[in-house]
C-alpha atoms as a PDB file:
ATOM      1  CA  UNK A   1      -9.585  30.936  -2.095  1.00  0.00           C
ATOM      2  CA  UNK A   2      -8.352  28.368  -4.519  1.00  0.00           C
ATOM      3  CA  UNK A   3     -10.178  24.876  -4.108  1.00  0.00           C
ATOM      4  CA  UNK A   4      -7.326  23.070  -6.556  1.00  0.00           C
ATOM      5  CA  UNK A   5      -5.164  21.125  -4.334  1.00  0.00           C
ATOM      6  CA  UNK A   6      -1.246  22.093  -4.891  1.00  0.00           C
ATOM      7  CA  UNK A   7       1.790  19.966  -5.292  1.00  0.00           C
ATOM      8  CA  UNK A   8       2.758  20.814  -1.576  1.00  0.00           C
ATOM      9  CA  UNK A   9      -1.003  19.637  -0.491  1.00  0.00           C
ATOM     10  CA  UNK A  10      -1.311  16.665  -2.486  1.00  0.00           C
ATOM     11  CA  UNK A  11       2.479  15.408  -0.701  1.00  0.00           C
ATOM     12  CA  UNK A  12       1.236  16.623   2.474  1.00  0.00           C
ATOM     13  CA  UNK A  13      -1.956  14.408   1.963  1.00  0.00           C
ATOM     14  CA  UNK A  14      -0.053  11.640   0.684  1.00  0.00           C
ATOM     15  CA  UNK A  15       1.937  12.311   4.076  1.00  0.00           C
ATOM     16  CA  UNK A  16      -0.994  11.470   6.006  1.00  0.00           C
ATOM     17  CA  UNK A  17      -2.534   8.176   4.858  1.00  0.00           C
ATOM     18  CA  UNK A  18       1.018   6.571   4.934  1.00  0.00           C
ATOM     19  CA  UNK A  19       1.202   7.646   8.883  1.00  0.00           C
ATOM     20  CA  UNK A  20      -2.558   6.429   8.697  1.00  0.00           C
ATOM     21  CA  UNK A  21      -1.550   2.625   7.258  1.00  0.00           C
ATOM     22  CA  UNK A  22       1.367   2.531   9.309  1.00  0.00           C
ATOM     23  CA  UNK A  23      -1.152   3.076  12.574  1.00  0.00           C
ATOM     24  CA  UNK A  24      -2.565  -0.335  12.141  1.00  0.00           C
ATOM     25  CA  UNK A  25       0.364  -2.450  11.502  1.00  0.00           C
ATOM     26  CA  UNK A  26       2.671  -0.337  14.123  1.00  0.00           C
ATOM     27  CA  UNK A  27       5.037  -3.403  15.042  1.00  0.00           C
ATOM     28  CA  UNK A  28       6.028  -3.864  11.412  1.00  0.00           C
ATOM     29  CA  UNK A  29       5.774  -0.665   9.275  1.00  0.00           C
ATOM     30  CA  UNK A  30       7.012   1.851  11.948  1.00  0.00           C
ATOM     31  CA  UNK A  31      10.611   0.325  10.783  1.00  0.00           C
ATOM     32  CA  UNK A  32       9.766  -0.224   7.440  1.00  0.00           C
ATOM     33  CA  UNK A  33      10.259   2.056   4.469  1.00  0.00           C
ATOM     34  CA  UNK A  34       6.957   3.303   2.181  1.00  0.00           C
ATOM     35  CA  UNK A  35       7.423   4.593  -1.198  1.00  0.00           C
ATOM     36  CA  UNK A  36       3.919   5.557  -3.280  1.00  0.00           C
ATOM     37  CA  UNK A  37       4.930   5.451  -7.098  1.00  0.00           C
ATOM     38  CA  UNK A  38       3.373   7.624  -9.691  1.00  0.00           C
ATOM     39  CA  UNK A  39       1.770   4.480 -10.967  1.00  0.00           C
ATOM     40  CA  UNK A  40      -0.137   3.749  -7.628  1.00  0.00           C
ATOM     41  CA  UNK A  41       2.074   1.006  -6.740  1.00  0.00           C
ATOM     42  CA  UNK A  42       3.060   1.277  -2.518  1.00  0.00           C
ATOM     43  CA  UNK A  43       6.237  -0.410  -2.148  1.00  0.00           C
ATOM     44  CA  UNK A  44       7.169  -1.752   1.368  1.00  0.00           C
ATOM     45  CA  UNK A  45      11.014  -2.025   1.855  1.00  0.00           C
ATOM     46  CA  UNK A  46      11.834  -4.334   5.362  1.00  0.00           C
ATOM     47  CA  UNK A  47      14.980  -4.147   6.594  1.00  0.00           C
ATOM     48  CA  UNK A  48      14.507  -7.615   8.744  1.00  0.00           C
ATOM     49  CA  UNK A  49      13.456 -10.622   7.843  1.00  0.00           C
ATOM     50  CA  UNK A  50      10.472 -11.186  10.708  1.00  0.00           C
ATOM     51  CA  UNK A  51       8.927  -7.942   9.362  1.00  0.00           C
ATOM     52  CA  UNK A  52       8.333  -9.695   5.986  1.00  0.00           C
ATOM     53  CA  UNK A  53       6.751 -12.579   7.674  1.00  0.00           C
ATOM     54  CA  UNK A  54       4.475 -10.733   9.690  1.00  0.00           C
ATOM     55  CA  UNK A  55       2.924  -8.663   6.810  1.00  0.00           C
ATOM     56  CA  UNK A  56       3.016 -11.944   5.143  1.00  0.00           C
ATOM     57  CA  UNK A  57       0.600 -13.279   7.755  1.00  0.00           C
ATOM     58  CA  UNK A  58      -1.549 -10.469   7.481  1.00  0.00           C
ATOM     59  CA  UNK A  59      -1.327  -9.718   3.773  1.00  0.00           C
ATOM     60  CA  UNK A  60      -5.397 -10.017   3.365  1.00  0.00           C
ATOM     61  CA  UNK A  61      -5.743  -7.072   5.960  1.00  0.00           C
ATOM     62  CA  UNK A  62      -2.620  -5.369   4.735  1.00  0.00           C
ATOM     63  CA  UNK A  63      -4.186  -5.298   1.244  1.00  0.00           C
ATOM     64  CA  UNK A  64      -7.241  -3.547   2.214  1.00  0.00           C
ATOM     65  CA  UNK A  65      -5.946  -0.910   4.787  1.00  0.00           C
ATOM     66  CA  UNK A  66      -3.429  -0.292   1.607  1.00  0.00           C
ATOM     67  CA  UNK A  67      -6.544   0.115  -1.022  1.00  0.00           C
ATOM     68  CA  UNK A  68      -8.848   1.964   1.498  1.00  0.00           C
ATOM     69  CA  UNK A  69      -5.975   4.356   3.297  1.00  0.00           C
ATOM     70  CA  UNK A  70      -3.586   5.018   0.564  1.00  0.00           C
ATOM     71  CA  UNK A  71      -5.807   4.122  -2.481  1.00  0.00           C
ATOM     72  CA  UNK A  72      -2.893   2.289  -4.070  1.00  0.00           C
ATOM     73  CA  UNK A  73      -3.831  -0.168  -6.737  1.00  0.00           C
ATOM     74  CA  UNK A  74      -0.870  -2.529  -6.099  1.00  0.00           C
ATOM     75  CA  UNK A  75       1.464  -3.715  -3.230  1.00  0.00           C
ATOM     76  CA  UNK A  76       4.953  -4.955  -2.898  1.00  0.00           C
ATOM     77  CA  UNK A  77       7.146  -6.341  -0.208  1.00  0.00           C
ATOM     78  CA  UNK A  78      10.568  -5.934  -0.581  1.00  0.00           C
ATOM     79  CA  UNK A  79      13.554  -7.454   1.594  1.00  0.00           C
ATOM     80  CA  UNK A  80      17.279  -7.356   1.147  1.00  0.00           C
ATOM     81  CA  UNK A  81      16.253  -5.059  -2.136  1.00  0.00           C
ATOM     82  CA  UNK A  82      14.201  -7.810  -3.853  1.00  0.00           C
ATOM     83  CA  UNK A  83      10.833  -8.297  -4.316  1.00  0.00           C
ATOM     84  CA  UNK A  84       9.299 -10.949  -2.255  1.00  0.00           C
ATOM     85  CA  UNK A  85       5.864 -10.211  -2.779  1.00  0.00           C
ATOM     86  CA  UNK A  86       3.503  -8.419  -5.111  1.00  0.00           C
ATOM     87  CA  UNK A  87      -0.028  -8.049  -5.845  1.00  0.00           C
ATOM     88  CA  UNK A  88      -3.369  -6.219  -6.754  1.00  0.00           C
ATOM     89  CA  UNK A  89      -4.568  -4.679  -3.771  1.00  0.00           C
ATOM     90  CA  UNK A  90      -8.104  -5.542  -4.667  1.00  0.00           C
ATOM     91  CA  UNK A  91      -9.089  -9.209  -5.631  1.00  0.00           C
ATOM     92  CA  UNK A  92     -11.879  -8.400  -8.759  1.00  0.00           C
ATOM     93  CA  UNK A  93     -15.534  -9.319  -7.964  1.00  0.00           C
ATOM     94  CA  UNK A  94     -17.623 -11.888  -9.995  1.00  0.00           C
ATOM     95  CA  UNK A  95     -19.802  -9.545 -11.178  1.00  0.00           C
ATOM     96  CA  UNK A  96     -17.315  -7.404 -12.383  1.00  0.00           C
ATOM     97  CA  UNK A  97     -15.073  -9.958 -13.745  1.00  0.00           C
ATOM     98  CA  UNK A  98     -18.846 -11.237 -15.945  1.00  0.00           C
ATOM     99  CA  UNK A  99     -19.224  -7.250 -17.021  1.00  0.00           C
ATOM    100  CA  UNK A 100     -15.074  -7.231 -18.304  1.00  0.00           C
ATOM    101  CA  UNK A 101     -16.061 -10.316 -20.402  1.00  0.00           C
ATOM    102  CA  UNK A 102     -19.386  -9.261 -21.738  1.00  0.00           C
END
């Protein structure tokens, strides 16, 4: 029995934690579309206008269930096929911003 994880488990996986993040914000992302780049970006794609503005008003939140769940290291919100919002999903520490500069 092979302990490797295969293509087919790693999209089942990847599956999971998106039905996972969409479990806490189930107003909003139920309707949205989530695509998971090979770069670790999760892109968000709203199709109305008052789903933007409710991630919007719970972006801090948003950006830690997408870290934690998904382990993506960036997030965008897109509407209308434009990017209306983008950022790190993790805000660097003190200490590790002192340890990048040292």
């Amino acid at each position: 029995m092979s302990l490797e994880l295969t293509v087919e488990d790693s999209l089942l996986l990847e599956k999971h934690r998106l039905e996972r993040l969409r479990s806490f914000f189930a107003d909003t992302l139920a309707k949205c579309c989530l695509h998971l780049d090979r770069n670790n970006s999760l892109k968000i794609h709203c199709s109305e206008p008052w789903m933007v503005d409710q991630l919007l008003s719970e972006i801090e939140q948003l950006r830690w269930y997408v870290w934690i769940l998904v382990g993506a290291k960036r997030l965008s919100i897109c509407f209308a096929q434009e990017e209306v919002y983008r950022a790190s999903t993790r805000k660097p520490s003190k200490r590790s911003q002192r340890l990048h500069t040292a």
